[in-house]
C-alpha atoms as a PDB file:
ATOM      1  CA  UNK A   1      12.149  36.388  -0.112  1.00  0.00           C
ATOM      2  CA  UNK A   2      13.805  35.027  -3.776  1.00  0.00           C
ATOM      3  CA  UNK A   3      13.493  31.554  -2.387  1.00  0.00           C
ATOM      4  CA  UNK A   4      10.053  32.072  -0.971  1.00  0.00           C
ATOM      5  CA  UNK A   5       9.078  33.467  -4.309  1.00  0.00           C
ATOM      6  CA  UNK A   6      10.315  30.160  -6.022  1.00  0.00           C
ATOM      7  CA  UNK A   7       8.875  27.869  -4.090  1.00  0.00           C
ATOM      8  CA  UNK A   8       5.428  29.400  -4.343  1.00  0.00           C
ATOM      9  CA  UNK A   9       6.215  28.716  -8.279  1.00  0.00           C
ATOM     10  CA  UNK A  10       7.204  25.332  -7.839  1.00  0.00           C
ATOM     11  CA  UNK A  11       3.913  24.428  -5.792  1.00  0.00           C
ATOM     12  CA  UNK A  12       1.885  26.567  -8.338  1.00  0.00           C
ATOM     13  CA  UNK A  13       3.378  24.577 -11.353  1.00  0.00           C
ATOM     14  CA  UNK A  14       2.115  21.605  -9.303  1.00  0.00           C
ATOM     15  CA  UNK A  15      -1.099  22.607  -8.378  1.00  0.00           C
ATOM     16  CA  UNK A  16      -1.443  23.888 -11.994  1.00  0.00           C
ATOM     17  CA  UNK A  17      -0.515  20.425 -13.139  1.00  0.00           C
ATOM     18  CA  UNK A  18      -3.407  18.550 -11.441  1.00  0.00           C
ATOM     19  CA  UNK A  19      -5.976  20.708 -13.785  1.00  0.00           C
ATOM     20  CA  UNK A  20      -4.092  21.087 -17.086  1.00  0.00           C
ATOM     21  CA  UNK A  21      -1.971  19.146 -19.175  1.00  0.00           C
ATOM     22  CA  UNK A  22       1.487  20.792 -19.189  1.00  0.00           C
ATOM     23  CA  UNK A  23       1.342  21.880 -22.737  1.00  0.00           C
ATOM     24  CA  UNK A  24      -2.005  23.722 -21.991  1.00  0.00           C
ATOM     25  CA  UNK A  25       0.299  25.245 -19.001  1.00  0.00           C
ATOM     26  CA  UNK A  26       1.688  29.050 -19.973  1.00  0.00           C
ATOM     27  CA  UNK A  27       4.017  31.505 -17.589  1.00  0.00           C
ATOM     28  CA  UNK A  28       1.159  33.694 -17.400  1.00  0.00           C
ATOM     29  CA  UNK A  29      -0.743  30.707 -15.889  1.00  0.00           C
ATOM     30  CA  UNK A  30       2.358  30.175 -13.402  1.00  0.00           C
ATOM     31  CA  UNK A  31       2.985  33.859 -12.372  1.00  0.00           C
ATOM     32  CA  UNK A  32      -1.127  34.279 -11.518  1.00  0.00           C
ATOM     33  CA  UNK A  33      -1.313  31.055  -9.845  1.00  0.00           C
ATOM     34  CA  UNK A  34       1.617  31.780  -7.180  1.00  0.00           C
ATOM     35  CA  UNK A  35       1.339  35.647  -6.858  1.00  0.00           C
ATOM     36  CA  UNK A  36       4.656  36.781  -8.405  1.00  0.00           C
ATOM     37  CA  UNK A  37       5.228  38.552 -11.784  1.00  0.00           C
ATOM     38  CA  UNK A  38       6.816  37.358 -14.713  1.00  0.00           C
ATOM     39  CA  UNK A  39      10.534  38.852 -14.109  1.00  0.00           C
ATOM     40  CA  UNK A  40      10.312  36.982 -10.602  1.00  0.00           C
ATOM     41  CA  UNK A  41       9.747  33.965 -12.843  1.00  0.00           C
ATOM     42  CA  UNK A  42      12.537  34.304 -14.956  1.00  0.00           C
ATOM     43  CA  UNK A  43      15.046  35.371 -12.262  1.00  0.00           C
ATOM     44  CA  UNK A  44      14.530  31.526 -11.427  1.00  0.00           C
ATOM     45  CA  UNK A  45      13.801  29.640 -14.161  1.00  0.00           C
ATOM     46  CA  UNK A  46      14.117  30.297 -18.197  1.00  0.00           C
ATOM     47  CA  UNK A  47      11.023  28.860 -19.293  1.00  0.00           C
ATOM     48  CA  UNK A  48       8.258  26.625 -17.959  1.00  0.00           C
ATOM     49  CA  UNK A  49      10.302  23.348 -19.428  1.00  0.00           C
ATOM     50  CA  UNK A  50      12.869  24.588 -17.123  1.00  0.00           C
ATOM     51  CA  UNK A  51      10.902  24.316 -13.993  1.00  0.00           C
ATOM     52  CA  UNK A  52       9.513  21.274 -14.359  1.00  0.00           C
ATOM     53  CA  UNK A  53      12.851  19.336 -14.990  1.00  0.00           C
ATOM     54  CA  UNK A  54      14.128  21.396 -12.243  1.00  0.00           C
ATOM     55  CA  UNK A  55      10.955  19.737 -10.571  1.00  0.00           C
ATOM     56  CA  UNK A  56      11.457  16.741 -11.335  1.00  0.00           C
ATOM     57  CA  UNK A  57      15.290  16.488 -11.615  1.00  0.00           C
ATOM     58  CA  UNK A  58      14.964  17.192  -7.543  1.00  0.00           C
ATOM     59  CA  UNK A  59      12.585  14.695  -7.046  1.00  0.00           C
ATOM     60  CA  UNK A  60      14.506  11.972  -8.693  1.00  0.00           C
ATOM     61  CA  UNK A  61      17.519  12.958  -7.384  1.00  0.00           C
ATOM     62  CA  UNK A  62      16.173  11.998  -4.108  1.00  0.00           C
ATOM     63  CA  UNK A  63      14.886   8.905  -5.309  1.00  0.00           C
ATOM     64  CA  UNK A  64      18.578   7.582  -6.850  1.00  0.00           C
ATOM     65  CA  UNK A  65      19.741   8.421  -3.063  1.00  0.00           C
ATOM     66  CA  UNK A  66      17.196   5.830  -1.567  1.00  0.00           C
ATOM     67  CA  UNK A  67      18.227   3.492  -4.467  1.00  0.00           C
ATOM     68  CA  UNK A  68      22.047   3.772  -4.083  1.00  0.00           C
ATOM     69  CA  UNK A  69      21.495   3.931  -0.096  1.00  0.00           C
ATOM     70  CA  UNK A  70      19.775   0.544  -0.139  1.00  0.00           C
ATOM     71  CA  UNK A  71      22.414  -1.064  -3.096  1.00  0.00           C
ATOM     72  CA  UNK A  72      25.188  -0.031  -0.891  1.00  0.00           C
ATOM     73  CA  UNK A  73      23.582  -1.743   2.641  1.00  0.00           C
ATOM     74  CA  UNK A  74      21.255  -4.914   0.965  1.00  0.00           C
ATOM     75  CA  UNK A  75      22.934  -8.346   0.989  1.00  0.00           C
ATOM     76  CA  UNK A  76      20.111 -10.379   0.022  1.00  0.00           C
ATOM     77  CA  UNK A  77      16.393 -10.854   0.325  1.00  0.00           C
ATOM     78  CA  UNK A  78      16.061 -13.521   2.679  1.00  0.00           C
ATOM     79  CA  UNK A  79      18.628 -11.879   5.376  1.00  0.00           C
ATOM     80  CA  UNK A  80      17.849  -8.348   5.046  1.00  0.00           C
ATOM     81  CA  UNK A  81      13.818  -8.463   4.756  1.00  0.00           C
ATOM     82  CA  UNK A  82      13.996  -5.652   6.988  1.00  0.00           C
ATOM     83  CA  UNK A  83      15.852  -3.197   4.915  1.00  0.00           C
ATOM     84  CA  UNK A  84      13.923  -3.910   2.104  1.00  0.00           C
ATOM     85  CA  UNK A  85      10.915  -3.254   4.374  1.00  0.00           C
ATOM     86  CA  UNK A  86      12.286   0.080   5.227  1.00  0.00           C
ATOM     87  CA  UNK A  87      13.481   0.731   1.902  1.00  0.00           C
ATOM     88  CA  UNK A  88       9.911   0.375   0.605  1.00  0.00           C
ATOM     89  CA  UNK A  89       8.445   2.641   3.461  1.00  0.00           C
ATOM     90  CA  UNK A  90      10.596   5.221   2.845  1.00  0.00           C
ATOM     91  CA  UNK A  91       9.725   5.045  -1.164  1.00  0.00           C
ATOM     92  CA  UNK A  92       6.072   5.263  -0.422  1.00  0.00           C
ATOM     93  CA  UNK A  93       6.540   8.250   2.605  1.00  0.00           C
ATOM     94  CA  UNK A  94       8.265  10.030   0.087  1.00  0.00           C
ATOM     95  CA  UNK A  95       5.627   9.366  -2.306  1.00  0.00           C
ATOM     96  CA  UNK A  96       2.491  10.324  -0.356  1.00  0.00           C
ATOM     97  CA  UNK A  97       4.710  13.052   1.004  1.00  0.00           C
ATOM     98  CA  UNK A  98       4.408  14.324  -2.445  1.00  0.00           C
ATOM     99  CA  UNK A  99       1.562  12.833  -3.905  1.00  0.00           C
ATOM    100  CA  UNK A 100       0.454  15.909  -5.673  1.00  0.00           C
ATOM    101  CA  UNK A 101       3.370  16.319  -7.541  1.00  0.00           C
ATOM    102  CA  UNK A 102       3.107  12.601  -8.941  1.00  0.00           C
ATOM    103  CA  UNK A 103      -0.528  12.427  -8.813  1.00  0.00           C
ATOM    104  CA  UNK A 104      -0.195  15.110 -11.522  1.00  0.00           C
ATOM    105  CA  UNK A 105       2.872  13.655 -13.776  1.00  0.00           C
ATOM    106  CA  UNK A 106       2.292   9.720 -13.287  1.00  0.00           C
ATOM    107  CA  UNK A 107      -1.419   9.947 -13.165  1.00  0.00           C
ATOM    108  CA  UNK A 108      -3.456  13.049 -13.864  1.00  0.00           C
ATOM    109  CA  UNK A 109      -1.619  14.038 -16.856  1.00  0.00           C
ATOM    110  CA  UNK A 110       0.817  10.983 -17.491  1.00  0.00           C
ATOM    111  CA  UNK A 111       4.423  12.031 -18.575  1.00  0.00           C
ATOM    112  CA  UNK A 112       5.838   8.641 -19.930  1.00  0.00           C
ATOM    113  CA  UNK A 113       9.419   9.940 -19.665  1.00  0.00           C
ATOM    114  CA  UNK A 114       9.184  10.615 -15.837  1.00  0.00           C
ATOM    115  CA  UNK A 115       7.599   7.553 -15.098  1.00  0.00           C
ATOM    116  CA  UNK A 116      10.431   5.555 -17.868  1.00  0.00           C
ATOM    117  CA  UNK A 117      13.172   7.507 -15.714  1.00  0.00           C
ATOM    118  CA  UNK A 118      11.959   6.231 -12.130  1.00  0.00           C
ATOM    119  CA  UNK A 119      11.781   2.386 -14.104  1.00  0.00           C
ATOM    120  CA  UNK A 120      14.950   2.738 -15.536  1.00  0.00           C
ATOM    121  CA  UNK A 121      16.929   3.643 -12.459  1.00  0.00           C
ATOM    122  CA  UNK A 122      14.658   1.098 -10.019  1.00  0.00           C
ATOM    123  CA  UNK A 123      15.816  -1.577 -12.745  1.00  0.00           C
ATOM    124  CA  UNK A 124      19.388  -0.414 -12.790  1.00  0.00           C
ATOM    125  CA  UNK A 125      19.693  -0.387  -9.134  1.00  0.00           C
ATOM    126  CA  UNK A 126      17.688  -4.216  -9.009  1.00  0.00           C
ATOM    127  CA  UNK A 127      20.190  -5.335 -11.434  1.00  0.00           C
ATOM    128  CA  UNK A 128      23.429  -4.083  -9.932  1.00  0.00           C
ATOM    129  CA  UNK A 129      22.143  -5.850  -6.900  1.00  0.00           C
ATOM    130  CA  UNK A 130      21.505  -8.972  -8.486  1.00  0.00           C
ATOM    131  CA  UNK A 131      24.901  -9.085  -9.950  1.00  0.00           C
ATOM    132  CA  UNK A 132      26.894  -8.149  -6.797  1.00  0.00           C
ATOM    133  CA  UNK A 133      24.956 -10.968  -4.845  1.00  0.00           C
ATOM    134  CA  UNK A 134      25.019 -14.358  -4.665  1.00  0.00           C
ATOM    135  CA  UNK A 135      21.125 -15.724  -5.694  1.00  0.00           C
ATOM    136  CA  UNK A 136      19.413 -18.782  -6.916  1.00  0.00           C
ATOM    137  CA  UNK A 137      17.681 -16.921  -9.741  1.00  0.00           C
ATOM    138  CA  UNK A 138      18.415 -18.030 -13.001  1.00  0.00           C
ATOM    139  CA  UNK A 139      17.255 -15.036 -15.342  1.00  0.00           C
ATOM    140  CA  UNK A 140      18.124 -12.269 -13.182  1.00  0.00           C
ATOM    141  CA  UNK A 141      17.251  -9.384 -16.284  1.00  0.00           C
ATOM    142  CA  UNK A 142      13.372 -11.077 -16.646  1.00  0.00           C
ATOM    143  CA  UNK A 143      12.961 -11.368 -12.909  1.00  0.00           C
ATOM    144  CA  UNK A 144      14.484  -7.722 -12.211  1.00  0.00           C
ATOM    145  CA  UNK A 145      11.850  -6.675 -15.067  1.00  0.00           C
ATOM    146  CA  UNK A 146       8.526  -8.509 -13.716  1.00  0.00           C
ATOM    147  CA  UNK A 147       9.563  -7.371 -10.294  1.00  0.00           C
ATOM    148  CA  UNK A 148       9.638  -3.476 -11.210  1.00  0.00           C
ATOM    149  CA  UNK A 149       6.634  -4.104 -13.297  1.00  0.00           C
ATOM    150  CA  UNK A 150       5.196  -4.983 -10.529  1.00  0.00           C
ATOM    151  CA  UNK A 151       5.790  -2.483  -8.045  1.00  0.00           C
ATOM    152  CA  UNK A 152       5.436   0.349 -10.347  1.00  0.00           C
ATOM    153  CA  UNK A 153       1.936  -1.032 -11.008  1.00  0.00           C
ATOM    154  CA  UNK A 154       1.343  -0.900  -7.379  1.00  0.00           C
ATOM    155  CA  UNK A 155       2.476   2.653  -7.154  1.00  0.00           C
ATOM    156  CA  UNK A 156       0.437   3.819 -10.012  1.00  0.00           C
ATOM    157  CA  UNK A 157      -2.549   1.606  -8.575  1.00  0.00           C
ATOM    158  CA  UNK A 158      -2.264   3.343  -5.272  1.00  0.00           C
ATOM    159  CA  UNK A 159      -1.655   7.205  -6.410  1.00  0.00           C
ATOM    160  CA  UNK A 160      -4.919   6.566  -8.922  1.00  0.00           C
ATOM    161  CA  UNK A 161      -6.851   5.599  -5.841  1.00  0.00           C
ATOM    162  CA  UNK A 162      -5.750   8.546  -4.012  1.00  0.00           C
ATOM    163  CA  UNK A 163      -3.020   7.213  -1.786  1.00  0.00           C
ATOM    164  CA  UNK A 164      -5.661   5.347   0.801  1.00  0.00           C
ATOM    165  CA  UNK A 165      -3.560   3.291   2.452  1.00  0.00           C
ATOM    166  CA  UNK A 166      -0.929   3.915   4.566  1.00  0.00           C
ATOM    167  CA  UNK A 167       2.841   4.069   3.449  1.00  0.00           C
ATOM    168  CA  UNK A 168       3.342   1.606   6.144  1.00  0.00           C
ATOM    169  CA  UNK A 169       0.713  -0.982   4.062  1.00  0.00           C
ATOM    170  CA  UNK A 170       2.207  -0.503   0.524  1.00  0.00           C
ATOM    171  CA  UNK A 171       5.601  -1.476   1.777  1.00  0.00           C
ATOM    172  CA  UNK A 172       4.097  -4.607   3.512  1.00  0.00           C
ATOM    173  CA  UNK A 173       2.267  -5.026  -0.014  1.00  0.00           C
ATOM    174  CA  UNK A 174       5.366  -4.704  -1.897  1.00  0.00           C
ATOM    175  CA  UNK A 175       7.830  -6.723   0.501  1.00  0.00           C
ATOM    176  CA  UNK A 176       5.752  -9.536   0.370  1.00  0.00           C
ATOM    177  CA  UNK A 177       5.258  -9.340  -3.102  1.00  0.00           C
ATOM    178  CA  UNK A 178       9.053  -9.575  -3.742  1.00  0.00           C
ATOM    179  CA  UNK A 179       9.301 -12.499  -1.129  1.00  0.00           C
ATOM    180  CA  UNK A 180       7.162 -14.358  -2.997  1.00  0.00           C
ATOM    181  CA  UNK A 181       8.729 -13.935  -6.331  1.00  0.00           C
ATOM    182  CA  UNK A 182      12.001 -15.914  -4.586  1.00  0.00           C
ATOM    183  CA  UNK A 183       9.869 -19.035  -4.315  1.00  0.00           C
END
């Protein structure tokens, strides 16, 4: 029941966020919203800034798995097209999987620090990648930086428009778009 009870916050806190702004946001908002009363809350969670780093501290978690899961197995573009393919798909599942949740923080009610976090470790991951493998690129920080750029703008592009295309179509779209950046 506990665990029940906090994951009926966690999905109110979300819901919540797709109306208000989290500052507008209050416990009492939280406790209505997903049926439980305020001790409930605080048997999980010490405040509502607690929560949503919990929130998102899971969600990126997950996301620096993917990332270290595809540094550990890539060995470069050209060969492993396929990996990056998957890689991509399973960035954008995740994504639609949980498109409320960044519907709400990347787009409804932008938090710059979540969205700087997800750049930051993307770039981080690009660059150890670029280091460890052997590449004809000759600025490997500018192109690592145009190339997140880039796909972040897709991201964003795609959650704003409600996540219409597939998963399966975004990581074509971003694939390709990285392909053609090795010309």
């Amino acid at each position: 029941m506990k665990q029940r009870a906090k994951y009926k916050i966690i999905q109110s806190l979300i819901e919540l966020l797709e109306e208000y702004p989290f500052e507008d946001i209050t416990i009492k908002m939280i406790c209505a919203y997903s049926n439980v009363n305020r001790s409930t809350f605080y048997d999980h969670f010490q405040d509502k800034y607690h929560l949503l780093e919990r929130i998102q501290n899971y969600h990126l978690d997950k996301y620096k798995a993917l990332l270290n899961s595809f540094y550990h197995d890539f060995h470069s573009i050209k060969q492993d097209q396929k990996k990056m393919y998957k890689f991509f798909l399973l960035v954008a599942s995740y994504i639609k999987r949980r498109e409320a949740f960044y519907k709400a923080t990347l787009i409804t009610h932008p938090n710059k620090d979540i969205a700087l976090d997800y750049i930051n470790e993307t770039r981080d991951c690009y660059e150890k990648v670029m280091n460890r493998y052997e590449t004809s690129i000759q600025n490997k920080h500018m192109f690592v930086v145009y190339s997140v750029g880039g796909q972040a703008g897709i991201i964003i592009d795609w959650l704003r428009r409600g996540c219409v295309e597939s998963p399966k179509v975004i990581a074509e779209v971003l694939l390709a778009n990285t392909i053609k950046l090795q010309r």
